[in-house]
PDB file of N, CA and C in Angstrom:
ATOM      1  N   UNK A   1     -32.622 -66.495  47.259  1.00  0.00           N
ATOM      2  CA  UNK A   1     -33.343 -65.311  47.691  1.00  0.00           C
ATOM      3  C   UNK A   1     -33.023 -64.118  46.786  1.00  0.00           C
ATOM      4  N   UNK A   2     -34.231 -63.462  46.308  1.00  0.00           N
ATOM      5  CA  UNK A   2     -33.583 -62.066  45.597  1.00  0.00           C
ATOM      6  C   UNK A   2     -33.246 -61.290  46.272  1.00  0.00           C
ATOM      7  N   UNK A   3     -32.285 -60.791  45.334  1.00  0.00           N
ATOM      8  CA  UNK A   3     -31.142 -59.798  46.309  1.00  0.00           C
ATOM      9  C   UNK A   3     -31.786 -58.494  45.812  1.00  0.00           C
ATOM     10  N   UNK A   4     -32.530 -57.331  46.693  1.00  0.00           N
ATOM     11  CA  UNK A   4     -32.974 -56.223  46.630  1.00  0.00           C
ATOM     12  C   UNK A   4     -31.989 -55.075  46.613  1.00  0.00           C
ATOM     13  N   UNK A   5     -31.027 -55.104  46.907  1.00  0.00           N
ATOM     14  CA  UNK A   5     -29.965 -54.335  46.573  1.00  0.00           C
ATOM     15  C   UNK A   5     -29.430 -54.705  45.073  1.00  0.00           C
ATOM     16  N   UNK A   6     -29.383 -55.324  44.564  1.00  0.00           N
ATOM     17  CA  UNK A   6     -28.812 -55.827  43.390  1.00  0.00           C
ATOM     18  C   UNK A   6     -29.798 -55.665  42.401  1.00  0.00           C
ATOM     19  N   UNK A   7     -31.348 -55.847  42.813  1.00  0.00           N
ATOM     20  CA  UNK A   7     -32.394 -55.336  41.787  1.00  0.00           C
ATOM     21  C   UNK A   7     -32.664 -53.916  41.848  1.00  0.00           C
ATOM     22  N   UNK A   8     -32.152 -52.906  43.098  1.00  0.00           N
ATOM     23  CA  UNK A   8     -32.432 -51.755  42.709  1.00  0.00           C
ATOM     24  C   UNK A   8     -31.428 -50.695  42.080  1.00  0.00           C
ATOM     25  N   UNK A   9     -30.063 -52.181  41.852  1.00  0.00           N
ATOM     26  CA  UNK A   9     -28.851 -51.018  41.476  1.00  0.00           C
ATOM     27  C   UNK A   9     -28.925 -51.574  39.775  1.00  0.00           C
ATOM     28  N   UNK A  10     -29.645 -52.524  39.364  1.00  0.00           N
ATOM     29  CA  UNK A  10     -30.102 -52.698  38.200  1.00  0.00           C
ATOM     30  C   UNK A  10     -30.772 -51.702  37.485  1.00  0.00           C
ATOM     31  N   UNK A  11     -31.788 -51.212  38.315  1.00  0.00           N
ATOM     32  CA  UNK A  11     -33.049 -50.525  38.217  1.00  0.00           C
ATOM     33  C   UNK A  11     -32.305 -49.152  37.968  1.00  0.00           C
ATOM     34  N   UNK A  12     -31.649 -48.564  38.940  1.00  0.00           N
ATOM     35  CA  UNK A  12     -30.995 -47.186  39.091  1.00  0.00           C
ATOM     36  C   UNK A  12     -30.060 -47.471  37.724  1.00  0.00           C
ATOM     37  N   UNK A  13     -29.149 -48.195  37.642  1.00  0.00           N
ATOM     38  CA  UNK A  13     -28.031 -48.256  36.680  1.00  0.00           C
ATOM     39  C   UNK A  13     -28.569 -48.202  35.427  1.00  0.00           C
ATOM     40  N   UNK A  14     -29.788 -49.223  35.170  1.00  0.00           N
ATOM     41  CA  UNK A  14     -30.255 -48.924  33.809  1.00  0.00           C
ATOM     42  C   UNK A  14     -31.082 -47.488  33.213  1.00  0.00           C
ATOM     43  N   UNK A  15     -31.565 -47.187  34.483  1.00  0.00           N
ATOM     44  CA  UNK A  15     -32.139 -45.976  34.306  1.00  0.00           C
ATOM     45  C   UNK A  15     -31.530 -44.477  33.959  1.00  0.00           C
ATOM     46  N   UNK A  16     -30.124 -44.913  34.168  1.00  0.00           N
ATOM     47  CA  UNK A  16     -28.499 -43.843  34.303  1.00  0.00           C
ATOM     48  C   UNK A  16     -28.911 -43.863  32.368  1.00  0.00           C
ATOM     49  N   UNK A  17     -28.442 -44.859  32.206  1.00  0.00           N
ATOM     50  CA  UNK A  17     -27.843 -45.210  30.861  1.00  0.00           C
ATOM     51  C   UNK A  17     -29.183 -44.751  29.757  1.00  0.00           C
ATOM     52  N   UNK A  18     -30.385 -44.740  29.905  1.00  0.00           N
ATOM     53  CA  UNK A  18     -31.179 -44.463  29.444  1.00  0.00           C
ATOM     54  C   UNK A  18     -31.559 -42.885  29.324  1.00  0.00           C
ATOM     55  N   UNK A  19     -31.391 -42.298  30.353  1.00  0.00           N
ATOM     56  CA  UNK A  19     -31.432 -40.936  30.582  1.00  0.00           C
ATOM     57  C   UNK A  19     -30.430 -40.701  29.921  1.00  0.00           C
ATOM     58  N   UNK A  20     -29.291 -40.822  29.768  1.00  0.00           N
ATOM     59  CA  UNK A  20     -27.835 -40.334  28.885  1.00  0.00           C
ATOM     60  C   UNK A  20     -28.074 -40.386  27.465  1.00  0.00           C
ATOM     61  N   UNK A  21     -28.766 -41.714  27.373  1.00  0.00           N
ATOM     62  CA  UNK A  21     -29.178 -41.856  25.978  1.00  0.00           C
ATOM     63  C   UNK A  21     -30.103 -40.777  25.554  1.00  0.00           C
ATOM     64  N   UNK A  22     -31.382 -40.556  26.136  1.00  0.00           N
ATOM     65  CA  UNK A  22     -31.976 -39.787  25.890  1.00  0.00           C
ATOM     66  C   UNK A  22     -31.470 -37.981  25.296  1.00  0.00           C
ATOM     67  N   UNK A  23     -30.454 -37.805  26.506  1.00  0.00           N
ATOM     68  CA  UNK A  23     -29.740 -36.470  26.706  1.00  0.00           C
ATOM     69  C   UNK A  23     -28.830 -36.079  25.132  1.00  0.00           C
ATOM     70  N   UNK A  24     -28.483 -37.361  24.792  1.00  0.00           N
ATOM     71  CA  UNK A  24     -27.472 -37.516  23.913  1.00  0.00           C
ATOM     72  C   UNK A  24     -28.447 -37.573  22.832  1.00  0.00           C
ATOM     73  N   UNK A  25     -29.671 -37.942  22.402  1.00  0.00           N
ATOM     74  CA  UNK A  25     -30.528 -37.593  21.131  1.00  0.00           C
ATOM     75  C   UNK A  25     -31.047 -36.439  21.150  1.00  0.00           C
ATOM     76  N   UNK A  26     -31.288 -35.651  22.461  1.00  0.00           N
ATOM     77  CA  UNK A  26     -31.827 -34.470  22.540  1.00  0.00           C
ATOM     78  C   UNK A  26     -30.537 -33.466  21.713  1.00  0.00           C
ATOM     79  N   UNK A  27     -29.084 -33.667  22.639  1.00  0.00           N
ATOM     80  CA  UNK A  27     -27.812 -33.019  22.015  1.00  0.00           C
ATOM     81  C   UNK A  27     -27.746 -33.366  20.474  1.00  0.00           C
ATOM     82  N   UNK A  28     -28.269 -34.361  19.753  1.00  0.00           N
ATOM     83  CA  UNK A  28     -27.714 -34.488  18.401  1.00  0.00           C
ATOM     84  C   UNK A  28     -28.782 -33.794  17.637  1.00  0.00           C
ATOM     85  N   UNK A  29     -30.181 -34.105  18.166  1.00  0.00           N
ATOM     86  CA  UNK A  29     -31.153 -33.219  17.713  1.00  0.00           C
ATOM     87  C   UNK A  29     -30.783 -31.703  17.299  1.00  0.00           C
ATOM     88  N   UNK A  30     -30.149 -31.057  18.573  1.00  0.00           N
ATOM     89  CA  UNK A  30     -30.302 -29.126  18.631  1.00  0.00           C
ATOM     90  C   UNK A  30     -29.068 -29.165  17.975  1.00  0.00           C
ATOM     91  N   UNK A  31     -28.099 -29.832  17.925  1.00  0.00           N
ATOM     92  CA  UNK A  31     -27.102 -29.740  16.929  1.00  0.00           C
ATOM     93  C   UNK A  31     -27.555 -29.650  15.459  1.00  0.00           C
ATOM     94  N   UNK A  32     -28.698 -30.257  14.555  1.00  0.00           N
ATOM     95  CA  UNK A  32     -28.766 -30.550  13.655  1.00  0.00           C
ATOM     96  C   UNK A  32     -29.285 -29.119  13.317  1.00  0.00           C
ATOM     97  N   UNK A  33     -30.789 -28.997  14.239  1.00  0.00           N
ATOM     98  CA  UNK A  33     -31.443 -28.006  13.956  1.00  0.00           C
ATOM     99  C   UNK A  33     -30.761 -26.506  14.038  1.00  0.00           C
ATOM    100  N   UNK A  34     -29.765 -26.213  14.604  1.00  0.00           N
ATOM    101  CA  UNK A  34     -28.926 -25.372  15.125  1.00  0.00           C
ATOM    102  C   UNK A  34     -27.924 -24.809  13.759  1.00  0.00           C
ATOM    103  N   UNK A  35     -27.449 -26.247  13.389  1.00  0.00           N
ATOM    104  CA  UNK A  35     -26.419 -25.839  12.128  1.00  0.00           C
ATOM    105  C   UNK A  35     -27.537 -25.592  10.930  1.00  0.00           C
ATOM    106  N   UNK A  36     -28.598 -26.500  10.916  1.00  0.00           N
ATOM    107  CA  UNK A  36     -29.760 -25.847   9.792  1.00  0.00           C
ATOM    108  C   UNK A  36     -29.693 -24.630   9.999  1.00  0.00           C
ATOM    109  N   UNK A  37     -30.136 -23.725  11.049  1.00  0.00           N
ATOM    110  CA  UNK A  37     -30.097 -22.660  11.657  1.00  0.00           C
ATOM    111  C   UNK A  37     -29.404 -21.446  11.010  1.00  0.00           C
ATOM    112  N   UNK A  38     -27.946 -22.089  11.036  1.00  0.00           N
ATOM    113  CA  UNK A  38     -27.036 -21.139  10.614  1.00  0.00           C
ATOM    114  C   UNK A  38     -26.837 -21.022   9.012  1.00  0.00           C
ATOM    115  N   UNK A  39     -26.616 -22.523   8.827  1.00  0.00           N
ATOM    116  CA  UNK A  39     -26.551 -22.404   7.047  1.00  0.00           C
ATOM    117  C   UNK A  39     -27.407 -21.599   6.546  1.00  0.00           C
ATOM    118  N   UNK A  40     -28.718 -21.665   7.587  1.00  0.00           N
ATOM    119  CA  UNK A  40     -30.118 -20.594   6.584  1.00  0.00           C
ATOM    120  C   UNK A  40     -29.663 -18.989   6.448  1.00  0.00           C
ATOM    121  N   UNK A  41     -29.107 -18.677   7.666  1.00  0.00           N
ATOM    122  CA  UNK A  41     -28.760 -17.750   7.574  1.00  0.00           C
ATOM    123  C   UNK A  41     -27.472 -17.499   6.748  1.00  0.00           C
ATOM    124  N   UNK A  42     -26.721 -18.053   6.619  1.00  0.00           N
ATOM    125  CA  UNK A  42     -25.772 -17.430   5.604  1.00  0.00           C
ATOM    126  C   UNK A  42     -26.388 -17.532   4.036  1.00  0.00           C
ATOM    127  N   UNK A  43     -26.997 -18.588   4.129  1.00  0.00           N
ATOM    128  CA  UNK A  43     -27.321 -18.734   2.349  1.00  0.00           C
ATOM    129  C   UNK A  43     -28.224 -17.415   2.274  1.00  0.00           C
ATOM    130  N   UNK A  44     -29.104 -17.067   3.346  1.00  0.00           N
ATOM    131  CA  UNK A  44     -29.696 -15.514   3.541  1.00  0.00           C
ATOM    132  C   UNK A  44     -28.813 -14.136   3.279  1.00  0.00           C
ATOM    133  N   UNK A  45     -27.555 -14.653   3.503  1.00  0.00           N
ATOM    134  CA  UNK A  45     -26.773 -13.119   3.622  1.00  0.00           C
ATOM    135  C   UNK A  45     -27.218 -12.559   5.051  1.00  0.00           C
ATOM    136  N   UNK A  46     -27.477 -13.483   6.216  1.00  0.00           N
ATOM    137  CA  UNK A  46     -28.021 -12.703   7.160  1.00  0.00           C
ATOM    138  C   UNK A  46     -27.030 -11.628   7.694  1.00  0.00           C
ATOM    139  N   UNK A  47     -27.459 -10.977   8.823  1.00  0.00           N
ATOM    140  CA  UNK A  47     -26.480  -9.969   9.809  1.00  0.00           C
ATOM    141  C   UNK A  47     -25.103 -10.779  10.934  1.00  0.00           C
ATOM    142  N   UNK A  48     -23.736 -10.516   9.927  1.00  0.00           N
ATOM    143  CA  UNK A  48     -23.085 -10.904  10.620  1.00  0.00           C
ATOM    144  C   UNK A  48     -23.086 -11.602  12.212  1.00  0.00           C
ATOM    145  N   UNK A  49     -23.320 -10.466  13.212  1.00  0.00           N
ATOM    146  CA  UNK A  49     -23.691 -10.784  13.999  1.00  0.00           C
ATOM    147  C   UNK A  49     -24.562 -11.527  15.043  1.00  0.00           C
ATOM    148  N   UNK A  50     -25.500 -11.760  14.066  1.00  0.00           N
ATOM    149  CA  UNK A  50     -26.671 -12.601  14.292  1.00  0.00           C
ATOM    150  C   UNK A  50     -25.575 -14.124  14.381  1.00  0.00           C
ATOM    151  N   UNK A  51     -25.442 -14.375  13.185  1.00  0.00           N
ATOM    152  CA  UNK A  51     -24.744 -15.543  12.746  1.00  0.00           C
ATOM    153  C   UNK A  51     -23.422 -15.845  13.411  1.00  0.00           C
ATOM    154  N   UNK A  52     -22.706 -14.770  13.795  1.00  0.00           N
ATOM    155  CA  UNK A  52     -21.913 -15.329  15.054  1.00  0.00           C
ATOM    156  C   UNK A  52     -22.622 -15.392  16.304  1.00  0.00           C
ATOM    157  N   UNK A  53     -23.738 -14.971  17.098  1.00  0.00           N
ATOM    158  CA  UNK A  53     -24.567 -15.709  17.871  1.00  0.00           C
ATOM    159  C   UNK A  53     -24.396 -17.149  17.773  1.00  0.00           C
ATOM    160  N   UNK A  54     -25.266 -17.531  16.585  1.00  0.00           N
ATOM    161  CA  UNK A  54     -25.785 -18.871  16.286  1.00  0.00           C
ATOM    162  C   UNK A  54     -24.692 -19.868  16.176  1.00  0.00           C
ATOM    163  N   UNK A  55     -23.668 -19.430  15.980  1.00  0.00           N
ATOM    164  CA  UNK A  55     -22.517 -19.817  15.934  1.00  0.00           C
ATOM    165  C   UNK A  55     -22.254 -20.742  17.356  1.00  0.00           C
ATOM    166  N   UNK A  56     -22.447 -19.731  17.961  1.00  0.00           N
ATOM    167  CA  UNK A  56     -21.216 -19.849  19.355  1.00  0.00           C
ATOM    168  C   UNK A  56     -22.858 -20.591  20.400  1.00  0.00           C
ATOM    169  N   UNK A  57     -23.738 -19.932  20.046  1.00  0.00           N
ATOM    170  CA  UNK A  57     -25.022 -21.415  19.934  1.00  0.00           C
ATOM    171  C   UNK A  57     -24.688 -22.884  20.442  1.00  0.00           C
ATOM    172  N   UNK A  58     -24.168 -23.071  18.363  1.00  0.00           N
ATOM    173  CA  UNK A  58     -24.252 -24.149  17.785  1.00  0.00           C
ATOM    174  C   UNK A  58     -22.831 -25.134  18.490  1.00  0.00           C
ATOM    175  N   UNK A  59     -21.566 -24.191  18.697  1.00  0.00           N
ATOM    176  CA  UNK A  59     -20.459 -24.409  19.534  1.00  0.00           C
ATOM    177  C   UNK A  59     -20.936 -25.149  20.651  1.00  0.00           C
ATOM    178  N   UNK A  60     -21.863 -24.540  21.864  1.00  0.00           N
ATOM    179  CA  UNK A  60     -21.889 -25.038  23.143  1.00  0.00           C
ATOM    180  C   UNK A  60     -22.740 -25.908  23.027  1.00  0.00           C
ATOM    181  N   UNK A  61     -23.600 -26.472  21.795  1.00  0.00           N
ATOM    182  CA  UNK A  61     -24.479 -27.301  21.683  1.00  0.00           C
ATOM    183  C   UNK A  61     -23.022 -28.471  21.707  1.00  0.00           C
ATOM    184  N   UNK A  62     -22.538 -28.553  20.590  1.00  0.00           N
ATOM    185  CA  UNK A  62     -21.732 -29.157  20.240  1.00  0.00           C
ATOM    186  C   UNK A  62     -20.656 -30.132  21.596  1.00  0.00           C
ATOM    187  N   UNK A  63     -20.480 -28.873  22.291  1.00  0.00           N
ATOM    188  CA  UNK A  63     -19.265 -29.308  23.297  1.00  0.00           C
ATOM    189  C   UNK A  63     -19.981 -29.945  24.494  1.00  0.00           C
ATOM    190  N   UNK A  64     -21.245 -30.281  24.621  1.00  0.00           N
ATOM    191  CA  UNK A  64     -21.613 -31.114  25.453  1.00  0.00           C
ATOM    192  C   UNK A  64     -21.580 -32.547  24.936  1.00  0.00           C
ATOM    193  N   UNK A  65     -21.641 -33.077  23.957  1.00  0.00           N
ATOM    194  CA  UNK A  65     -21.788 -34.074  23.364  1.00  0.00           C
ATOM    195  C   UNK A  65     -20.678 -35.251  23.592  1.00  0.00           C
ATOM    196  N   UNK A  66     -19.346 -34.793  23.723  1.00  0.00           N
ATOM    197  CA  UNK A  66     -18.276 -35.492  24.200  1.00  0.00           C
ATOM    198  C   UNK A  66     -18.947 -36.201  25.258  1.00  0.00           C
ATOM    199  N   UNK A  67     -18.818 -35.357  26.266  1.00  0.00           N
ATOM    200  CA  UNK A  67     -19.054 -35.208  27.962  1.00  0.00           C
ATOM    201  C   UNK A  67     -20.049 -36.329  28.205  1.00  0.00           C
ATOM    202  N   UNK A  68     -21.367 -35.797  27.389  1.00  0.00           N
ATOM    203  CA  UNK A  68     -22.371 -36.829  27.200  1.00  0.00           C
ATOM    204  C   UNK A  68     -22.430 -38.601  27.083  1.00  0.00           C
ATOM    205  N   UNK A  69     -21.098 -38.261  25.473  1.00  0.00           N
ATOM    206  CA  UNK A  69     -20.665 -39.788  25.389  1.00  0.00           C
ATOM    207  C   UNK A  69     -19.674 -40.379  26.595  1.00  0.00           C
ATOM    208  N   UNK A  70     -18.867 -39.794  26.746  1.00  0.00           N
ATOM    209  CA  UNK A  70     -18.132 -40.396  27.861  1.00  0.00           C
ATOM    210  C   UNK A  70     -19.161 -40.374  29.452  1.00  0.00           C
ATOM    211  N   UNK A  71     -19.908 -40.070  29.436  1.00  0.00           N
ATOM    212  CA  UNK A  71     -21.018 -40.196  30.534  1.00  0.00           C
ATOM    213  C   UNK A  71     -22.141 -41.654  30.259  1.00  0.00           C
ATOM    214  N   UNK A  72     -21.782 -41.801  29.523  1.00  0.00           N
ATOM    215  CA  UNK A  72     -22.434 -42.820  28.622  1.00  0.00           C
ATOM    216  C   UNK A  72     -21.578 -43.953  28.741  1.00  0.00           C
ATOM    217  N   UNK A  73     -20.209 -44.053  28.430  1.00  0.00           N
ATOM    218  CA  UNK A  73     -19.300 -45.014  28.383  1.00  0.00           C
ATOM    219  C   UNK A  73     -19.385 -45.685  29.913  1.00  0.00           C
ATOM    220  N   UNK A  74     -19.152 -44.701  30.700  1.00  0.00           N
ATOM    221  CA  UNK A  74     -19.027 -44.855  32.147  1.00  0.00           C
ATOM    222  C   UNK A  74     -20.102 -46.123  32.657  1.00  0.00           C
ATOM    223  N   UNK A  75     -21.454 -45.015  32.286  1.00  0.00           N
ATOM    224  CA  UNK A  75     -22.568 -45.866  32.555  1.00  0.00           C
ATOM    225  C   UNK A  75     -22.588 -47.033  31.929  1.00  0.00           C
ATOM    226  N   UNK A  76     -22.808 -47.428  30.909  1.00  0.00           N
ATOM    227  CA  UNK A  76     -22.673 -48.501  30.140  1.00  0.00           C
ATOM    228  C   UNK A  76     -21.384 -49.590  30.723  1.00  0.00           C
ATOM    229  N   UNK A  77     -20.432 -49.688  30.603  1.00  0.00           N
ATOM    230  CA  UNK A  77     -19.617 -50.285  31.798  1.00  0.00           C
ATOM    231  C   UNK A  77     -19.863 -50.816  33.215  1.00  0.00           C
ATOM    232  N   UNK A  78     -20.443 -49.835  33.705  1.00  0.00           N
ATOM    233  CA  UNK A  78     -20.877 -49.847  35.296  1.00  0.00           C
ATOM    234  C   UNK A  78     -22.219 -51.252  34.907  1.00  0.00           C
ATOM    235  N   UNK A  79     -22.823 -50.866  34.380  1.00  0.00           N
ATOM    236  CA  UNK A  79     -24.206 -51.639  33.998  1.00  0.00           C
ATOM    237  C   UNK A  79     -23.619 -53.012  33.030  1.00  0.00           C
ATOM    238  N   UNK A  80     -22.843 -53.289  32.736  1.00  0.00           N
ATOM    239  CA  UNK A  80     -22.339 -54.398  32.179  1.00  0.00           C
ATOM    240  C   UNK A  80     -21.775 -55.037  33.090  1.00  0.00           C
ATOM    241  N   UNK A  81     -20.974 -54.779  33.755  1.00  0.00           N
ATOM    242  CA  UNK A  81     -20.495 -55.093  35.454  1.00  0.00           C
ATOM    243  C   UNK A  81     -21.302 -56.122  36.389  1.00  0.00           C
ATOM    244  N   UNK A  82     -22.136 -55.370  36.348  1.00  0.00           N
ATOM    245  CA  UNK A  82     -23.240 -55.197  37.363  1.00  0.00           C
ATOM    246  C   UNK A  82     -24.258 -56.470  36.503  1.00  0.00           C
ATOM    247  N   UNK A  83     -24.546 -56.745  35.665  1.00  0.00           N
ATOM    248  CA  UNK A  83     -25.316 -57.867  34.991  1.00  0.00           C
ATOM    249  C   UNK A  83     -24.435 -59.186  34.797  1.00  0.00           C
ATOM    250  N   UNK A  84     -23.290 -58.987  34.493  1.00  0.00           N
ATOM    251  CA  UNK A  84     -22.215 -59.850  34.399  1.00  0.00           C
ATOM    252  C   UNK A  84     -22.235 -60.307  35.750  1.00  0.00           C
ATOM    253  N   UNK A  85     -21.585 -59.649  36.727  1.00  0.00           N
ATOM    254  CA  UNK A  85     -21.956 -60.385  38.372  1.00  0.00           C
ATOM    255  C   UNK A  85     -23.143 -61.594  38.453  1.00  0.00           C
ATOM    256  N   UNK A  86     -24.050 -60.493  37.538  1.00  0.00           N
ATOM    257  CA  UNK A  86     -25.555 -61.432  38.485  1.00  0.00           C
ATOM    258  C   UNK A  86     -25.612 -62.519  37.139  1.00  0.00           C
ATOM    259  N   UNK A  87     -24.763 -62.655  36.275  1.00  0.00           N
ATOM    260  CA  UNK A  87     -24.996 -63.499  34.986  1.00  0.00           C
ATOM    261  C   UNK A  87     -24.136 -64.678  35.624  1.00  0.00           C
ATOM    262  N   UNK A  88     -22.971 -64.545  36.383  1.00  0.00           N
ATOM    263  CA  UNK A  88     -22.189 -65.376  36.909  1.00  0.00           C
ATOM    264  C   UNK A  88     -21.976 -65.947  37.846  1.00  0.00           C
ATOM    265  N   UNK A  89     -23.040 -65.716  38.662  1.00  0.00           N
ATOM    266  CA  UNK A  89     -23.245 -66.412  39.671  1.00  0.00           C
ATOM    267  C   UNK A  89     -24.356 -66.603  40.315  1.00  0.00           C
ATOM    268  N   UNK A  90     -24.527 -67.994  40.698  1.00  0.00           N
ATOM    269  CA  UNK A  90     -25.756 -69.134  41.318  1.00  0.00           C
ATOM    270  C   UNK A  90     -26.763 -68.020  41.996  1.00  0.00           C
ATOM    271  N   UNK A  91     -25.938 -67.539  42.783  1.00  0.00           N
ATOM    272  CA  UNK A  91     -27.047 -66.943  43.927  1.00  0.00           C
ATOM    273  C   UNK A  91     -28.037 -66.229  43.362  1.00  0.00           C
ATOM    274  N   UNK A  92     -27.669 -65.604  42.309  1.00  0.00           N
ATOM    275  CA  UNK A  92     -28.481 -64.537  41.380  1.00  0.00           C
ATOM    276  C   UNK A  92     -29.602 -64.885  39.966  1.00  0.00           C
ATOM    277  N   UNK A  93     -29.804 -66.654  40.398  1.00  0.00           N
ATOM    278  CA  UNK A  93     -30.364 -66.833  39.463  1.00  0.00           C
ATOM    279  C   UNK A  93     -31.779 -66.668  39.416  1.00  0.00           C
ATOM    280  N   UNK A  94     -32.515 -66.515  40.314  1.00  0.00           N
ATOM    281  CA  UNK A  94     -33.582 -65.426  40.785  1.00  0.00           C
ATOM    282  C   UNK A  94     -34.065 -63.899  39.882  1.00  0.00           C
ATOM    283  N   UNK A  95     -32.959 -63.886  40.319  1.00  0.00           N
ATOM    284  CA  UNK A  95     -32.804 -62.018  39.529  1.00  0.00           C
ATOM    285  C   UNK A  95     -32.938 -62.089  38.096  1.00  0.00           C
ATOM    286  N   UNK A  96     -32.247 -63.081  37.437  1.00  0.00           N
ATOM    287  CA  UNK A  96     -32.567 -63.354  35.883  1.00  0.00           C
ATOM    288  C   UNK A  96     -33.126 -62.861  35.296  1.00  0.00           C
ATOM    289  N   UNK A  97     -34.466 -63.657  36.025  1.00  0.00           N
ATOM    290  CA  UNK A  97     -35.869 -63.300  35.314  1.00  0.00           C
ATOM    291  C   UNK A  97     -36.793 -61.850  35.617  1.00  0.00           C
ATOM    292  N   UNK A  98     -35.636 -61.418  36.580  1.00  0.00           N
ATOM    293  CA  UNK A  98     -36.833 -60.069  36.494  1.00  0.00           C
ATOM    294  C   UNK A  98     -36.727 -59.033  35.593  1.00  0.00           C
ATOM    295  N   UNK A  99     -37.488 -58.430  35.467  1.00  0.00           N
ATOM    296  CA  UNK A  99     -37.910 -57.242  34.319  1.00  0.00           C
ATOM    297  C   UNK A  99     -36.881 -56.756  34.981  1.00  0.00           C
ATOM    298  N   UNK A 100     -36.299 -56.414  35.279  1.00  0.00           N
ATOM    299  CA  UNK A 100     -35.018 -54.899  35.557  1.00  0.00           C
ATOM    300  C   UNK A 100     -34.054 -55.631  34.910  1.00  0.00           C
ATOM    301  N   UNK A 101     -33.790 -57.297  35.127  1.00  0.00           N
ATOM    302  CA  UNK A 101     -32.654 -57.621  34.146  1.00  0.00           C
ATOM    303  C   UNK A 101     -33.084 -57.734  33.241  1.00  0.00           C
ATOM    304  N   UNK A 102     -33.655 -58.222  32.900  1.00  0.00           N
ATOM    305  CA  UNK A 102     -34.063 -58.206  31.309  1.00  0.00           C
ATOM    306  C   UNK A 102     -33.816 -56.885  30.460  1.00  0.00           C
ATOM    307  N   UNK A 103     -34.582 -55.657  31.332  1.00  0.00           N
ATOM    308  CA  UNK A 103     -34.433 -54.097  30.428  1.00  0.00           C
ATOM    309  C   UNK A 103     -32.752 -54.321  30.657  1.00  0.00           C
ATOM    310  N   UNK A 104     -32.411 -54.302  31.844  1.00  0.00           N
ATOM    311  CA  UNK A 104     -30.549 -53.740  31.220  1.00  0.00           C
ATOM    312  C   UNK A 104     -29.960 -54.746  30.167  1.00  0.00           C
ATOM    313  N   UNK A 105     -30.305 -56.006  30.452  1.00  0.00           N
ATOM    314  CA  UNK A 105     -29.503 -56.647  29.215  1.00  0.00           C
ATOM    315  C   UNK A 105     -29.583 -56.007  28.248  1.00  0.00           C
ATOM    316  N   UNK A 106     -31.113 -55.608  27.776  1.00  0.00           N
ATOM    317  CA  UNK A 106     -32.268 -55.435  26.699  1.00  0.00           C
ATOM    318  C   UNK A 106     -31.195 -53.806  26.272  1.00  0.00           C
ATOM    319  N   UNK A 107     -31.284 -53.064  26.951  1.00  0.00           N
ATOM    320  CA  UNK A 107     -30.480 -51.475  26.835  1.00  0.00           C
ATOM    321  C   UNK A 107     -28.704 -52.159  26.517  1.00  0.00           C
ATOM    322  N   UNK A 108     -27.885 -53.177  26.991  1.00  0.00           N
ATOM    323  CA  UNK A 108     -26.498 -53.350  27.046  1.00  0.00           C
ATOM    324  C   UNK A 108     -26.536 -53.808  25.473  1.00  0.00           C
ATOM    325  N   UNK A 109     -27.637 -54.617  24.894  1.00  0.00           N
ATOM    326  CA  UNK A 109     -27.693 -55.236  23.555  1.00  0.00           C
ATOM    327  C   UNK A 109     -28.205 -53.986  22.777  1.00  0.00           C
ATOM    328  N   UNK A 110     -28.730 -53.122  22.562  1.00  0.00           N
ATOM    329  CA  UNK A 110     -28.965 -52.063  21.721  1.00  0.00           C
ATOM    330  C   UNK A 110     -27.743 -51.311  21.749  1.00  0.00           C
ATOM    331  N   UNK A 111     -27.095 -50.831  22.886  1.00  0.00           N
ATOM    332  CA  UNK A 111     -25.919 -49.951  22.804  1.00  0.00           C
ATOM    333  C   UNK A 111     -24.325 -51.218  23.600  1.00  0.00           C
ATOM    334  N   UNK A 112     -23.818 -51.824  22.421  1.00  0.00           N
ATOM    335  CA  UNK A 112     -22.965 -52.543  23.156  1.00  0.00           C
ATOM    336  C   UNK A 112     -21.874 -51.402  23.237  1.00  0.00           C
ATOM    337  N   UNK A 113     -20.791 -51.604  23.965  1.00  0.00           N
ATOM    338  CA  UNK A 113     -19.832 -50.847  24.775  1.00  0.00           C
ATOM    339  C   UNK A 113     -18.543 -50.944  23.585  1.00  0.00           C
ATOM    340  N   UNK A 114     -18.018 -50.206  22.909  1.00  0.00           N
ATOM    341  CA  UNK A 114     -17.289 -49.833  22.123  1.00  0.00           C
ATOM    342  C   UNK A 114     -15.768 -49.605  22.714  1.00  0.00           C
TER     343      UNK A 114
END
């Protein structure tokens, strides 16, 4: 019998890890564009002040990114867990085949756990 608790903590769990991912290209993105940002302005000679703005910007861009990855680690774990269970045992061989396992395997094999 499929276990509906187990396909919707698939569903939720993979969906964790995907959103993080997402969060975490958005963070590497405004980081990039951010330090472009600043270099322009100094190779400008811009207004001190401006450029310590962009600075302290580019800082809090920066200091989410940890947080992010280790929000990431978490998830990724939890969701390896959680597929491993249903990889290892009979009862769950049902669940296999559904699209929710498949995407988390599918997400655990693009980002394996470091």
């Amino acid at each position: 019998p499929l276990s509906m608790s187990e396909l919707k903590q698939l569903k939720v769990k993979t969906g964790v890890v995907k959103r993080i991912l997402k969060d975490l290209n958005f963070t590497k993105s405004e980081i990039a564009a951010q330090t472009a940002k600043v270099e322009k302005m100094k190779a400008e000679q811009g207004d001190i002040y401006d450029i310590k703005k962009q600075e302290e910007v580019l800082a809090e861009c920066a200091s989410t990114q940890p947080m992010d990855e280790e929000r990431l680690g978490k998830a990724l774990e939890d969701l390896a867990k959680l597929v491993a269970d249903c990889r290892d045992s009979p009862e769950f061989d049902d669940l296999k085949e559904t699209e929710e396992f498949k995407a988390a395997a599918e997400v655990l094999e693009e980002h394996p756990i470091s």
